[in-house]
N, C-alpha and C. Protein backbone atom coordinates (compact mmCIF):
# COMPACT_ATOMS: atom_id res chain seq x y z
N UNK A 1 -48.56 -5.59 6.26
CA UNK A 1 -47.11 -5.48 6.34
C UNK A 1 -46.47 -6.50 5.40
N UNK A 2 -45.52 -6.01 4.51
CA UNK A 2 -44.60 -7.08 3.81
C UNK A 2 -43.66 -7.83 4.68
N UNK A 3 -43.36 -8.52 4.32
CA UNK A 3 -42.24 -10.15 5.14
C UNK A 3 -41.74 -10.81 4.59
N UNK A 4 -40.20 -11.36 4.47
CA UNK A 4 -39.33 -12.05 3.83
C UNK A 4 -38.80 -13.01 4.51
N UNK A 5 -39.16 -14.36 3.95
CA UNK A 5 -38.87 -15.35 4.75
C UNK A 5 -37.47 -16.14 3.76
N UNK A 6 -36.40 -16.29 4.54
CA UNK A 6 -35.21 -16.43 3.62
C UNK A 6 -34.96 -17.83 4.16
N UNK A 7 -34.80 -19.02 2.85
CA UNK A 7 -34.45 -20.42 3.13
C UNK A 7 -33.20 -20.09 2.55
N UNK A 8 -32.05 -21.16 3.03
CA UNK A 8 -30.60 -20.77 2.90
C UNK A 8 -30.35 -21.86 1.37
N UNK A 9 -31.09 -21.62 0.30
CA UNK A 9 -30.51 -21.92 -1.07
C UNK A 9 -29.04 -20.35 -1.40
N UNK A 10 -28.54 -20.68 -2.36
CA UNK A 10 -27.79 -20.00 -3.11
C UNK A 10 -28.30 -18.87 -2.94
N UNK A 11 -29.46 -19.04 -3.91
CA UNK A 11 -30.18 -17.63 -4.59
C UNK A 11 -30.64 -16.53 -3.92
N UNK A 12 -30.22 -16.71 -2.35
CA UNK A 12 -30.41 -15.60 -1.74
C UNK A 12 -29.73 -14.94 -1.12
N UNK A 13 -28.41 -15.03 -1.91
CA UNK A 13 -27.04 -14.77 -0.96
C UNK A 13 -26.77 -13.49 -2.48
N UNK A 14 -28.01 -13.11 -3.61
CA UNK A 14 -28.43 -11.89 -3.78
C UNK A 14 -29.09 -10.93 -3.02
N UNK A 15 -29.30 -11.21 -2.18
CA UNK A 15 -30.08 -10.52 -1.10
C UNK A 15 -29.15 -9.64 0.34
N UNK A 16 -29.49 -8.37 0.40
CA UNK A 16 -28.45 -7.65 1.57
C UNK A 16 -29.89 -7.91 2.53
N UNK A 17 -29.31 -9.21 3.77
CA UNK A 17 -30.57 -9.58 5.04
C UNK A 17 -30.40 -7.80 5.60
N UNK A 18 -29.36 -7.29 5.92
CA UNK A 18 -29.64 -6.00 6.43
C UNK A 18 -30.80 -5.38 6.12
N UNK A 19 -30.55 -5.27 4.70
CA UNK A 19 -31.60 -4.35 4.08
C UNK A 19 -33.06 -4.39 4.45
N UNK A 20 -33.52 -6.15 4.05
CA UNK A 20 -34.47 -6.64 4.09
C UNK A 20 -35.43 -6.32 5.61
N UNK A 21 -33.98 -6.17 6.55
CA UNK A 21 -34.50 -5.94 7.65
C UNK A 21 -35.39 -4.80 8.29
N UNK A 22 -34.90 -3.72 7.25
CA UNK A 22 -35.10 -2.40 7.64
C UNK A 22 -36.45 -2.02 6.41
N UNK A 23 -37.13 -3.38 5.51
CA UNK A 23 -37.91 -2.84 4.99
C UNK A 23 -39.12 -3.74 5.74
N UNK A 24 -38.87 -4.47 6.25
CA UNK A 24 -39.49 -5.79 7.09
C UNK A 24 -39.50 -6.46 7.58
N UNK A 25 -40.29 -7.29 8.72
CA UNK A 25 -39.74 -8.20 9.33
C UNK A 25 -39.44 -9.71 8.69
N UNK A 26 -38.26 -10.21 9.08
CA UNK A 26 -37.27 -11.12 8.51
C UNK A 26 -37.40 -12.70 9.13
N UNK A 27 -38.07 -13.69 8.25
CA UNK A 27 -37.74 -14.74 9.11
C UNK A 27 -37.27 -15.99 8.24
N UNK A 28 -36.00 -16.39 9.11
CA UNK A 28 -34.81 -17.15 8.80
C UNK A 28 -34.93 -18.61 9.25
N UNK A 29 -33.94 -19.18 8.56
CA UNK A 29 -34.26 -20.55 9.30
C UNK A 29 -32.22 -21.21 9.69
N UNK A 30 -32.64 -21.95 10.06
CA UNK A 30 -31.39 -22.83 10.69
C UNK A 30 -30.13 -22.10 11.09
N UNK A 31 -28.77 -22.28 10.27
CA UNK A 31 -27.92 -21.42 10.53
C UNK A 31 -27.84 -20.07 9.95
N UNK A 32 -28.84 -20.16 9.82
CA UNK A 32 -29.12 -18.31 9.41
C UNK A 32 -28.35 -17.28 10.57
N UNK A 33 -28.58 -17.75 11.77
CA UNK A 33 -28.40 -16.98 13.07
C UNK A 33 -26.79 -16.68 13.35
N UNK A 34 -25.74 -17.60 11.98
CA UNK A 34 -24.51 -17.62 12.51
C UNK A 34 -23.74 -16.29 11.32
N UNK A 35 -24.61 -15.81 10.59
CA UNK A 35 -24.50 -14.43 10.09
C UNK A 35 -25.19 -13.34 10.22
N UNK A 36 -26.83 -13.71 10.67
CA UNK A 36 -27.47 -12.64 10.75
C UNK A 36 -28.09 -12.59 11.69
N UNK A 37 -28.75 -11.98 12.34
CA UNK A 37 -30.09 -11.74 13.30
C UNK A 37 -31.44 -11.46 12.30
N UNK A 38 -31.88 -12.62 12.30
CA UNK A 38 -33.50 -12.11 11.89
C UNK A 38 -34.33 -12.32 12.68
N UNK A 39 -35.70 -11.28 12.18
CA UNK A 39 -37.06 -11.03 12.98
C UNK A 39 -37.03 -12.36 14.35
N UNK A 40 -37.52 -13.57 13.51
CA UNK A 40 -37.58 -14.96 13.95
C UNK A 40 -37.06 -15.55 12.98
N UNK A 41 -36.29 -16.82 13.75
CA UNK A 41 -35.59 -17.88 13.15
C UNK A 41 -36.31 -19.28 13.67
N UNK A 42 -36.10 -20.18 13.08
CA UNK A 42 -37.27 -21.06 12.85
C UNK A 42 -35.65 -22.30 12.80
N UNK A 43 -35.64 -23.82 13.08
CA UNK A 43 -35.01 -25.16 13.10
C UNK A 43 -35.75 -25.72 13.67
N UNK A 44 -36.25 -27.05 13.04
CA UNK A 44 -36.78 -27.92 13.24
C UNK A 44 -35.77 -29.03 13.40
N UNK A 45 -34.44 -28.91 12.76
CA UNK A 45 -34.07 -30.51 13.00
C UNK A 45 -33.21 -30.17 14.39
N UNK A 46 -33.18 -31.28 15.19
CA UNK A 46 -32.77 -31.12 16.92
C UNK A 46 -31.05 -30.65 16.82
N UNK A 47 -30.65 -31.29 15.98
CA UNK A 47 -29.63 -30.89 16.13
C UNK A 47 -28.93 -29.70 16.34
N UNK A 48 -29.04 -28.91 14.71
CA UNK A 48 -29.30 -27.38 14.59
C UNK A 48 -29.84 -26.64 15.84
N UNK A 49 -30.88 -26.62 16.00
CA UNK A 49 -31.77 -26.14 16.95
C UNK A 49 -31.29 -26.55 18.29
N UNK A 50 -30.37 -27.70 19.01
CA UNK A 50 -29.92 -27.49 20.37
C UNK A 50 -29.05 -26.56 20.20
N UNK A 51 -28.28 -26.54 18.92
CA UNK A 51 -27.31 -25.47 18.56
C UNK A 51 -27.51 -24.47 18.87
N UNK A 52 -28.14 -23.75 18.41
CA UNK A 52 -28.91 -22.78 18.84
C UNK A 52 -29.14 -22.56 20.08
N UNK A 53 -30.03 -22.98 20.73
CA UNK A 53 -30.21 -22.74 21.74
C UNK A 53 -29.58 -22.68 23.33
N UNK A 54 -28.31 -23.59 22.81
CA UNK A 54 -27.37 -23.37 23.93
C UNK A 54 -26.27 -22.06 23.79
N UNK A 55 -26.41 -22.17 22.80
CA UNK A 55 -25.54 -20.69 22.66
C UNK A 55 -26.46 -19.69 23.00
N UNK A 56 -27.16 -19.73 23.36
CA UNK A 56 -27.97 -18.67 24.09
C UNK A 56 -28.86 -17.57 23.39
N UNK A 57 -28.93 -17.72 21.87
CA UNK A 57 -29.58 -16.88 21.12
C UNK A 57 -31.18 -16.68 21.48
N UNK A 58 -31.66 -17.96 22.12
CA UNK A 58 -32.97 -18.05 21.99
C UNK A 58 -33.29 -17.25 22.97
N UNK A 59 -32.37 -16.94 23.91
CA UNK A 59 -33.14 -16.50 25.03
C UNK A 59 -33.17 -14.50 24.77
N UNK A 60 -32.09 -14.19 23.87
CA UNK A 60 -32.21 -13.31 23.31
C UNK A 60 -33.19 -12.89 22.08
N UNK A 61 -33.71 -13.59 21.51
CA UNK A 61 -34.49 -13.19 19.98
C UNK A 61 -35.26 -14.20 19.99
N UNK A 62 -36.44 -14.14 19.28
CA UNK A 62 -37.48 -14.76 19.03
C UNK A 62 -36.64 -15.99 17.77
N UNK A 63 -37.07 -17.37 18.69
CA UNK A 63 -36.98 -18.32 17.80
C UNK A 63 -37.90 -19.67 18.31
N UNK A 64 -37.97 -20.30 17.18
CA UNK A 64 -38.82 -21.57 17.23
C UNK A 64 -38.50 -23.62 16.93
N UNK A 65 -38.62 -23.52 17.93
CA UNK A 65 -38.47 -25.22 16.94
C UNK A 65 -39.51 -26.22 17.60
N UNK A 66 -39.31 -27.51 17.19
CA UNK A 66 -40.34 -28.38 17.54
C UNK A 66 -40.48 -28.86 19.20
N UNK A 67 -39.11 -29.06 19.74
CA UNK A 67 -39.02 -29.44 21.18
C UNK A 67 -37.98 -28.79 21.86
N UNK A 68 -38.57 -27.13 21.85
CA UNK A 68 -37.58 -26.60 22.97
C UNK A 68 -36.76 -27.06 24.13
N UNK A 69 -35.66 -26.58 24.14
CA UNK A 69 -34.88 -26.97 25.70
C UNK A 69 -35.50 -26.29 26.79
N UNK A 70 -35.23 -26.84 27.91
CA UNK A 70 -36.06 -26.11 29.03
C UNK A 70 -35.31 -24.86 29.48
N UNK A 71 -35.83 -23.83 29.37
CA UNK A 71 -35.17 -22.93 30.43
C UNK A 71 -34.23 -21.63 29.24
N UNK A 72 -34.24 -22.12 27.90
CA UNK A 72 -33.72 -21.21 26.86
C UNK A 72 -34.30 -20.62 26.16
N UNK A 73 -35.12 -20.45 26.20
CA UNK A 73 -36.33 -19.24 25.59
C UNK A 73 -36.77 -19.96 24.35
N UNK A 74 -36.73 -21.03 23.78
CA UNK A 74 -37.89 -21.14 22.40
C UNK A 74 -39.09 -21.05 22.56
N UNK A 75 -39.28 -21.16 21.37
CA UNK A 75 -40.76 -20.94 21.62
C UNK A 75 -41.31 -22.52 20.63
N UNK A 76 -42.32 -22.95 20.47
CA UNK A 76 -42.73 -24.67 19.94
C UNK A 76 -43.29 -24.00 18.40
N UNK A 77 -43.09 -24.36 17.56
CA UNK A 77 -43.37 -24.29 16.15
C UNK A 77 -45.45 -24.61 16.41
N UNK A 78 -46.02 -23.76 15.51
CA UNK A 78 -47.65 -23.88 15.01
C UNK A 78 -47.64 -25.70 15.21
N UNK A 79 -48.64 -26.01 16.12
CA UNK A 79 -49.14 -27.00 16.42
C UNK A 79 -49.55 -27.99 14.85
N UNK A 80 -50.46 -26.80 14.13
CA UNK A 80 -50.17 -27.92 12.97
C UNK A 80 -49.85 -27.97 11.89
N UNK A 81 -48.63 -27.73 11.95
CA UNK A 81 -47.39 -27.89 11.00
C UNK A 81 -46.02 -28.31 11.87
N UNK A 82 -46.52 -28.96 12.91
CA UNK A 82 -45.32 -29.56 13.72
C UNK A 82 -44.27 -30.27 12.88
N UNK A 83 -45.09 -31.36 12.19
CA UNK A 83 -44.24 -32.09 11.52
C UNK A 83 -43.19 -31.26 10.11
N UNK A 84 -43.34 -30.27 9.55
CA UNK A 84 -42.98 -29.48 8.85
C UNK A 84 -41.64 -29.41 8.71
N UNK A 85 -40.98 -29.07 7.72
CA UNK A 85 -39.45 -28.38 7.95
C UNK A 85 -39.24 -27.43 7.97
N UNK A 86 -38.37 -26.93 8.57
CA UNK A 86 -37.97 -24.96 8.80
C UNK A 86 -38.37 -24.30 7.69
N UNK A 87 -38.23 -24.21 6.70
CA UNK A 87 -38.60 -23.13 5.77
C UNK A 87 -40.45 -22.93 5.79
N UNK A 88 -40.81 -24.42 5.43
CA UNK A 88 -42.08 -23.93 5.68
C UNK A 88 -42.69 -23.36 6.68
N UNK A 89 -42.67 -23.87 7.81
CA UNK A 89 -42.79 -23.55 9.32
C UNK A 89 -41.99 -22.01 9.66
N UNK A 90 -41.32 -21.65 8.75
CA UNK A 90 -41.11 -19.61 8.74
C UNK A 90 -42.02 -19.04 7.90
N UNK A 91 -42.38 -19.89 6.68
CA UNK A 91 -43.66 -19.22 6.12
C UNK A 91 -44.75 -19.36 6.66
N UNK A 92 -45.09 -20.44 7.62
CA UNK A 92 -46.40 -20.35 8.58
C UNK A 92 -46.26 -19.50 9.75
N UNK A 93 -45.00 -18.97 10.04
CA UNK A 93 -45.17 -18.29 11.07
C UNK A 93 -45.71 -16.69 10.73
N UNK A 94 -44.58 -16.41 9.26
CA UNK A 94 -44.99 -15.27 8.81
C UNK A 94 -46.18 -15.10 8.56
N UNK A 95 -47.05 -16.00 7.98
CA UNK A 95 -48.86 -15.60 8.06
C UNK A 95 -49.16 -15.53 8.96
N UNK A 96 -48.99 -16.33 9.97
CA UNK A 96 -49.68 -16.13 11.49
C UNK A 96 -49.19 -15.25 12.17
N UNK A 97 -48.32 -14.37 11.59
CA UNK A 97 -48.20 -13.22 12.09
C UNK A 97 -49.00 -11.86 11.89
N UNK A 98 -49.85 -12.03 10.41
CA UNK A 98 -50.46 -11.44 9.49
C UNK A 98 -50.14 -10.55 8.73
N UNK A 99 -48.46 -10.91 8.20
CA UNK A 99 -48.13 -10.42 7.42
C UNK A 99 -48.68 -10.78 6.00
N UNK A 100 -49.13 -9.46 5.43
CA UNK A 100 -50.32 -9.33 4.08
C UNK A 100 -49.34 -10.25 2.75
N UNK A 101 -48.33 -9.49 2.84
CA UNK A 101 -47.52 -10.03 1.48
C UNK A 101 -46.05 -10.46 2.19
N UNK A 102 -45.72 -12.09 1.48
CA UNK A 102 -44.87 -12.55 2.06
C UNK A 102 -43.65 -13.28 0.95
N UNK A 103 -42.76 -12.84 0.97
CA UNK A 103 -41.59 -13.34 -0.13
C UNK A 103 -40.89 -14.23 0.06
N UNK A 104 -40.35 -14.75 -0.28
CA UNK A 104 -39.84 -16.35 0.02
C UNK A 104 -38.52 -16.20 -0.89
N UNK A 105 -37.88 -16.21 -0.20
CA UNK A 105 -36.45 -16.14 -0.86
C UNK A 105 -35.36 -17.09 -0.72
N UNK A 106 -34.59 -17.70 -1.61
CA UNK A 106 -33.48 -18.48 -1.20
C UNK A 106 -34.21 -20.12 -0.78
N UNK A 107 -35.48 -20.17 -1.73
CA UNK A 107 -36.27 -21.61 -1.39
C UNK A 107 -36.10 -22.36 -3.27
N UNK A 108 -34.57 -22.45 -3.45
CA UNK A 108 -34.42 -22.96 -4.62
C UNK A 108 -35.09 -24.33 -4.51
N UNK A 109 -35.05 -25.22 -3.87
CA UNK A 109 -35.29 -26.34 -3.80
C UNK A 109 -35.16 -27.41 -5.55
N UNK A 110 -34.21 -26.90 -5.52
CA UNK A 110 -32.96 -27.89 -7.02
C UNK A 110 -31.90 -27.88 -6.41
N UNK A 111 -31.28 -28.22 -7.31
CA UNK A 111 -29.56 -28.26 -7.53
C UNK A 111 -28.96 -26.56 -7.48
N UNK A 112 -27.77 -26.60 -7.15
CA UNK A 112 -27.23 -25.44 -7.41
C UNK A 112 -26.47 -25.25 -8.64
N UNK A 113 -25.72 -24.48 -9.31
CA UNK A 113 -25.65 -24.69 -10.61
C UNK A 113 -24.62 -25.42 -11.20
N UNK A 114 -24.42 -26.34 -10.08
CA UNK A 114 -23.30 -27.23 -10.51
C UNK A 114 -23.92 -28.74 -10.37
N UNK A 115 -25.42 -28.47 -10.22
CA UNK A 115 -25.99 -29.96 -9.76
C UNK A 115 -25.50 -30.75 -8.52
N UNK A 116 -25.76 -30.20 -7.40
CA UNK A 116 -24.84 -30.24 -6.73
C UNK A 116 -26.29 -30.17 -4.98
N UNK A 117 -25.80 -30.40 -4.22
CA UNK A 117 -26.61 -29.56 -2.68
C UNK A 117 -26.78 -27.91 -2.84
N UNK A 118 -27.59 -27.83 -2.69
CA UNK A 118 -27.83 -26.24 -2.75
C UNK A 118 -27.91 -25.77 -1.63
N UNK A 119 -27.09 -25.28 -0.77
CA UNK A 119 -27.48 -24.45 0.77
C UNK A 119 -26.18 -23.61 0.84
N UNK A 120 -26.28 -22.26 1.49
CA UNK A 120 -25.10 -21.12 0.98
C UNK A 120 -24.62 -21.64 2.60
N UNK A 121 -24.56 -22.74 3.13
CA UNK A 121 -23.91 -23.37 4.60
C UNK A 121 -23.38 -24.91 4.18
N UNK A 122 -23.29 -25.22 2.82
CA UNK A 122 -23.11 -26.33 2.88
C UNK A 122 -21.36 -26.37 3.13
N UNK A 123 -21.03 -27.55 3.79
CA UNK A 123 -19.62 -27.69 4.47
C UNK A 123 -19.51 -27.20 5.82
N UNK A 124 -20.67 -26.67 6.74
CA UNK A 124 -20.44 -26.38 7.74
C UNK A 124 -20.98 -27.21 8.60
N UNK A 125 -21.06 -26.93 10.21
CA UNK A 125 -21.30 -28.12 10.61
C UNK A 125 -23.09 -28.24 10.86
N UNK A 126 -23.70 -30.17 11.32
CA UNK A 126 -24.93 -29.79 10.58
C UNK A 126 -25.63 -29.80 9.19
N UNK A 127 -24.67 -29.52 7.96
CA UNK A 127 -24.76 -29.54 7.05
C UNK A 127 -24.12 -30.54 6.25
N UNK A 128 -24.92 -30.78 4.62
CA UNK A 128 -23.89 -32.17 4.00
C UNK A 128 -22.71 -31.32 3.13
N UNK A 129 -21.76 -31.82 2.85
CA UNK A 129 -20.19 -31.40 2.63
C UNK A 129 -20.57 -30.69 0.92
N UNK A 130 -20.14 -30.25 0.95
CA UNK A 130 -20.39 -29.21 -0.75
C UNK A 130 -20.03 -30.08 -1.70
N UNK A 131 -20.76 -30.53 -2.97
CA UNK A 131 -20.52 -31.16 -3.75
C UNK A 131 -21.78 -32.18 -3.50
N UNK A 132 -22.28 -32.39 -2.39
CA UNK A 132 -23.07 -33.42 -2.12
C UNK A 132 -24.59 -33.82 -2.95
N UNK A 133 -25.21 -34.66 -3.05
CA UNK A 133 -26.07 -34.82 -3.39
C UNK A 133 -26.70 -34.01 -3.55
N UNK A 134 -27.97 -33.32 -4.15
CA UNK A 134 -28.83 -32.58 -3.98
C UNK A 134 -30.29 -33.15 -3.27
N UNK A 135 -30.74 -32.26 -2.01
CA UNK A 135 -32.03 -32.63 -1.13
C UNK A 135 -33.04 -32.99 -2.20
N UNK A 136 -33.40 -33.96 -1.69
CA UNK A 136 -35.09 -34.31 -1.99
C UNK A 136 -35.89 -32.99 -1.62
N UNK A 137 -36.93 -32.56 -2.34
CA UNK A 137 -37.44 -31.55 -1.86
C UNK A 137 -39.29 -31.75 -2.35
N UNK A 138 -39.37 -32.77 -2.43
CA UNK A 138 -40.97 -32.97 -2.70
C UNK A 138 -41.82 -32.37 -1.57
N UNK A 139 -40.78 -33.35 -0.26
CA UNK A 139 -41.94 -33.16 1.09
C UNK A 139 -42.36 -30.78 1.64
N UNK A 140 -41.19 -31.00 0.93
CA UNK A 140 -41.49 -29.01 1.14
C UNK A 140 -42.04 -28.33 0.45
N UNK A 141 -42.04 -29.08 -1.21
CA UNK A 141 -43.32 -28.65 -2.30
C UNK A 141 -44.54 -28.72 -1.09
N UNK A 142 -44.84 -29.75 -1.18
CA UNK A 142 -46.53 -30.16 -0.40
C UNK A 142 -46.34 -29.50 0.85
N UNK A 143 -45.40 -29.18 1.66
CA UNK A 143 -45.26 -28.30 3.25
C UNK A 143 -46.45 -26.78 2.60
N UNK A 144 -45.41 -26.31 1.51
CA UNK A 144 -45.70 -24.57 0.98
C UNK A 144 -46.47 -24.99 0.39
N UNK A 145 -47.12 -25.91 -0.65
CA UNK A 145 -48.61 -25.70 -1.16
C UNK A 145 -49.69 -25.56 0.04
N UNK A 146 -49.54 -26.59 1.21
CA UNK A 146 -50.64 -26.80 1.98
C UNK A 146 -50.55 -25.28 3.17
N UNK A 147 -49.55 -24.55 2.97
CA UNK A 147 -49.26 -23.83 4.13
C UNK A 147 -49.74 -22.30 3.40
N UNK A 148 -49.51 -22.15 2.42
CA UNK A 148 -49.98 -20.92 1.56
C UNK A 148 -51.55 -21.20 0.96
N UNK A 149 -52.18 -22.31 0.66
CA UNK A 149 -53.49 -22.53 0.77
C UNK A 149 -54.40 -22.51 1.88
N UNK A 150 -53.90 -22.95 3.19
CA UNK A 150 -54.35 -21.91 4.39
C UNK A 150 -54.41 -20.54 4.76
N UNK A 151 -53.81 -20.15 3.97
CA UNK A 151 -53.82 -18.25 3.99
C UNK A 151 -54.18 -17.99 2.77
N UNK A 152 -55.19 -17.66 2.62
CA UNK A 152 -56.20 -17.70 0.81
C UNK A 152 -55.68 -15.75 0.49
N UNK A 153 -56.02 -15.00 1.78
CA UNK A 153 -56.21 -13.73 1.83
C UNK A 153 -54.73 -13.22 2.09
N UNK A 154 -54.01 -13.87 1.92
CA UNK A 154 -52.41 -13.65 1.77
C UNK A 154 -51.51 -13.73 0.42
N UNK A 155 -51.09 -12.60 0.01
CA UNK A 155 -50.28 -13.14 -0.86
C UNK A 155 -48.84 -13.45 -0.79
N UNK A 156 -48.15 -14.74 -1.45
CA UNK A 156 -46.84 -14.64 -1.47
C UNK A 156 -46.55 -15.20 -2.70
N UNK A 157 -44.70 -14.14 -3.12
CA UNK A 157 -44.29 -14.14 -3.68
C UNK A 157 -43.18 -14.87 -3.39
N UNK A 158 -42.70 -16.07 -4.50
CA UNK A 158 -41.38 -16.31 -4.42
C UNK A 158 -40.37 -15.90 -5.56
N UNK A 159 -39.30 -15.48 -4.65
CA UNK A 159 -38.68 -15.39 -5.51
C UNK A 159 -37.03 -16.07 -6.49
N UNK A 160 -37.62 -15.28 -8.03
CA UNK A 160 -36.59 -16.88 -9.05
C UNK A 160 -35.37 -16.60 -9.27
N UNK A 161 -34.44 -17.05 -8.21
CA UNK A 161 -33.04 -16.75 -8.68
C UNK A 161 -32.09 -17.65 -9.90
N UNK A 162 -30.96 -17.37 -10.30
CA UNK A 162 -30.04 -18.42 -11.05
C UNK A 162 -30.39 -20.05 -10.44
N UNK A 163 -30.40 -20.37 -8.85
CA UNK A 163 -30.91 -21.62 -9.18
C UNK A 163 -32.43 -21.75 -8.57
N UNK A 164 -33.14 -21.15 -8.78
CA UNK A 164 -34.34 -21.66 -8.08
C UNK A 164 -35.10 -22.67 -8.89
N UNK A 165 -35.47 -23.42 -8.96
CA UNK A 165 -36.52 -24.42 -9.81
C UNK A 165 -37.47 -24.19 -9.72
N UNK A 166 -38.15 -24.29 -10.91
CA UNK A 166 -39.28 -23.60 -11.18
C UNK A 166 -40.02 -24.91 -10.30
N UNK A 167 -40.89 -25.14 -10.02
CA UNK A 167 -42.26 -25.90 -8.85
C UNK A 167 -43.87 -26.12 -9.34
N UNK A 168 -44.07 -26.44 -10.59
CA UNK A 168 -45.57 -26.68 -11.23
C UNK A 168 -46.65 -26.95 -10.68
N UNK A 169 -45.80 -27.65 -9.16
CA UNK A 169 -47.05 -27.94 -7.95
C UNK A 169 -47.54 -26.72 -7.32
N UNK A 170 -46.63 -25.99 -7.34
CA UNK A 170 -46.93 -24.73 -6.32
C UNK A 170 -47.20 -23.31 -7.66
N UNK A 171 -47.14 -23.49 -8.77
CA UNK A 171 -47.34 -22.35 -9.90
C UNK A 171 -49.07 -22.35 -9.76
N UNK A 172 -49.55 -23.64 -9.20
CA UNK A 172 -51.11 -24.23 -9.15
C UNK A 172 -51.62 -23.57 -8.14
N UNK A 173 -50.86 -22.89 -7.05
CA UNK A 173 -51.87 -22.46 -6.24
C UNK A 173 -51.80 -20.49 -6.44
N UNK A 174 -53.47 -20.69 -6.10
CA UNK A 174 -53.51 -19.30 -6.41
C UNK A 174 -53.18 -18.06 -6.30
N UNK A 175 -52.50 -17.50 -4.81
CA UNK A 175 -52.07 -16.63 -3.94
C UNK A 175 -50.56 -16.70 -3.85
N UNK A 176 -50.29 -17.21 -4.70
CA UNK A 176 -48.47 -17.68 -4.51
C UNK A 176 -48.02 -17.38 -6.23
N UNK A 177 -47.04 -16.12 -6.36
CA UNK A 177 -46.86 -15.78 -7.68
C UNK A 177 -45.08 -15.63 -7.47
N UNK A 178 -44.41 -15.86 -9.28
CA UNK A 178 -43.36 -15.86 -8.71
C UNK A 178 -42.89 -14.62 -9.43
N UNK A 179 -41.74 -13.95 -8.62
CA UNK A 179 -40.85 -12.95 -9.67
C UNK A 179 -39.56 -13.21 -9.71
N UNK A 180 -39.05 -12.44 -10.46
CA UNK A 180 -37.79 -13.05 -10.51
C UNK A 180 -36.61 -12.17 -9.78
N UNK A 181 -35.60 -12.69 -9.40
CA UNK A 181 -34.48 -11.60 -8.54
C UNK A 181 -34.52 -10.82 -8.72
N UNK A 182 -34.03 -10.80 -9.55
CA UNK A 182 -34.08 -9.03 -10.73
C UNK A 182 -34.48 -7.77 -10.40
N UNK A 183 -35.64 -8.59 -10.74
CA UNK A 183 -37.10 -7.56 -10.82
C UNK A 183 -37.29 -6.86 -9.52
N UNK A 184 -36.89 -7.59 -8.22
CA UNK A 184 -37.22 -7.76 -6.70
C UNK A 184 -36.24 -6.82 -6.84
N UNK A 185 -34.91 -6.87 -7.25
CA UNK A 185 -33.95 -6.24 -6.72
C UNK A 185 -34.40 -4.51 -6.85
N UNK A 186 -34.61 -4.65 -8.45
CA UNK A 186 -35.20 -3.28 -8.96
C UNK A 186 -35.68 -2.76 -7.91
N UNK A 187 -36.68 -3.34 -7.77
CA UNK A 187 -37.68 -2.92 -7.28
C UNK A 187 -37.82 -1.96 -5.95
N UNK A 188 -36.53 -2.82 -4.67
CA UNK A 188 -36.17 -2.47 -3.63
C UNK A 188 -34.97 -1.22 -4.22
N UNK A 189 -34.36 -1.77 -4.95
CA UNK A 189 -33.62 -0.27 -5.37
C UNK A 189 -33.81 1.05 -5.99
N UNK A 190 -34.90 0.96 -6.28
CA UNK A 190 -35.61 2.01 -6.59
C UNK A 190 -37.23 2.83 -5.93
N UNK A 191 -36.66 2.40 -4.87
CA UNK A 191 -37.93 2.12 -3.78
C UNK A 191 -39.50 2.22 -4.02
N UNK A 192 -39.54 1.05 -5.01
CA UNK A 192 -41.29 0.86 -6.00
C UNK A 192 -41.63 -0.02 -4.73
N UNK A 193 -42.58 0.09 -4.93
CA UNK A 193 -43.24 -0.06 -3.65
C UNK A 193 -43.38 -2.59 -3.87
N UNK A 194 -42.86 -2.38 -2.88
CA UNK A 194 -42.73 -4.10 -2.75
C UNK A 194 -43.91 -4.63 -2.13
């Protein structure tokens, strides 16, 4: 089964989540849940994630974080990738789900094209104010190298939007290829097989 795991950069706010939904199962991370419903949604930082969970989503839809509340339905993130951040920890879920081919979308991990924070939530709450710094993103290089090198017999694709940064650490591992929006878009629009 194909699977699209959407981190909230820019570059994936090319993407209709509807669509995605109806070609596969969808897994989201943080405030993903305050526009869409996907497959599983995945927050690791407590904050976000009590968010979540008091509003009652969890007990409705499959979601995950590191230290569930009692009594609201999460479920505890893969034992080992606890320490992890949400995006990766949706791409470990999606393998351990055994989804064959897995796309990674909206994991710019740069600047946005103003050099700037890249998250299509920045200014909301939870989030740093638009204009802000841009995230460090080393520790999520090494999350997705070590998390897609555990799944040898998996492939994933990420995909390269206007800001995605290209990643030389992760071009190194073998099962992880990138395409570009575009091409993805084609692709789903012309229903070639994804």
């Amino acid at each position: 089964m194909t699977a699209f795991v959407l981190g909230n950069g820019v570059s994936r706010q090319e993407l209709n989540v509807d669509r995605l939904l109806k070609l596969g199962p969808v897994y989201g991370c943080n405030a993903l849940y305050r526009t869409h419903t996907p497959t599983v949604l995945v927050a690791t930082d407590r904050h976000i994630a009590n968010e979540i969970q008091q509003s009652g989503y969890a007990q409705q839809n499959r979601f995950y974080t590191r230290r569930p509340l009692k009594d609201l339905g999460a479920l505890t993130v893969p034992q080992k990738y606890f320490g992890y951040s949400s995006g990766p920890n949706a791409v470990a879920i999606a393998a351990e789900d055994g989804n064959r081919r897995i796309y990674l979308a909206g994991f710019d991990m740069g600047p946005d094209i103003d050099g700037a924070f890249n998250n299509v939530f920045a200014g909301t709450e939870f989030y740093k104010v638009k204009g802000s710094s841009p995230t460090f993103t080393g520790n999520w290089t090494k999350q997705l190298h070590r998390i897609i090198s555990d799944y040898p017999k998996q492939e994933f694709v990420r995909l390269m939007g206007m800001t995605t940064a290209d990643i030389p650490e992760l071009n190194s591992v073998p099962n992880l290829q990138n395409m570009s929006m575009q091409e993805f878009l084609e692709r789903i629009n012309t229903s070639k097989d994804i």
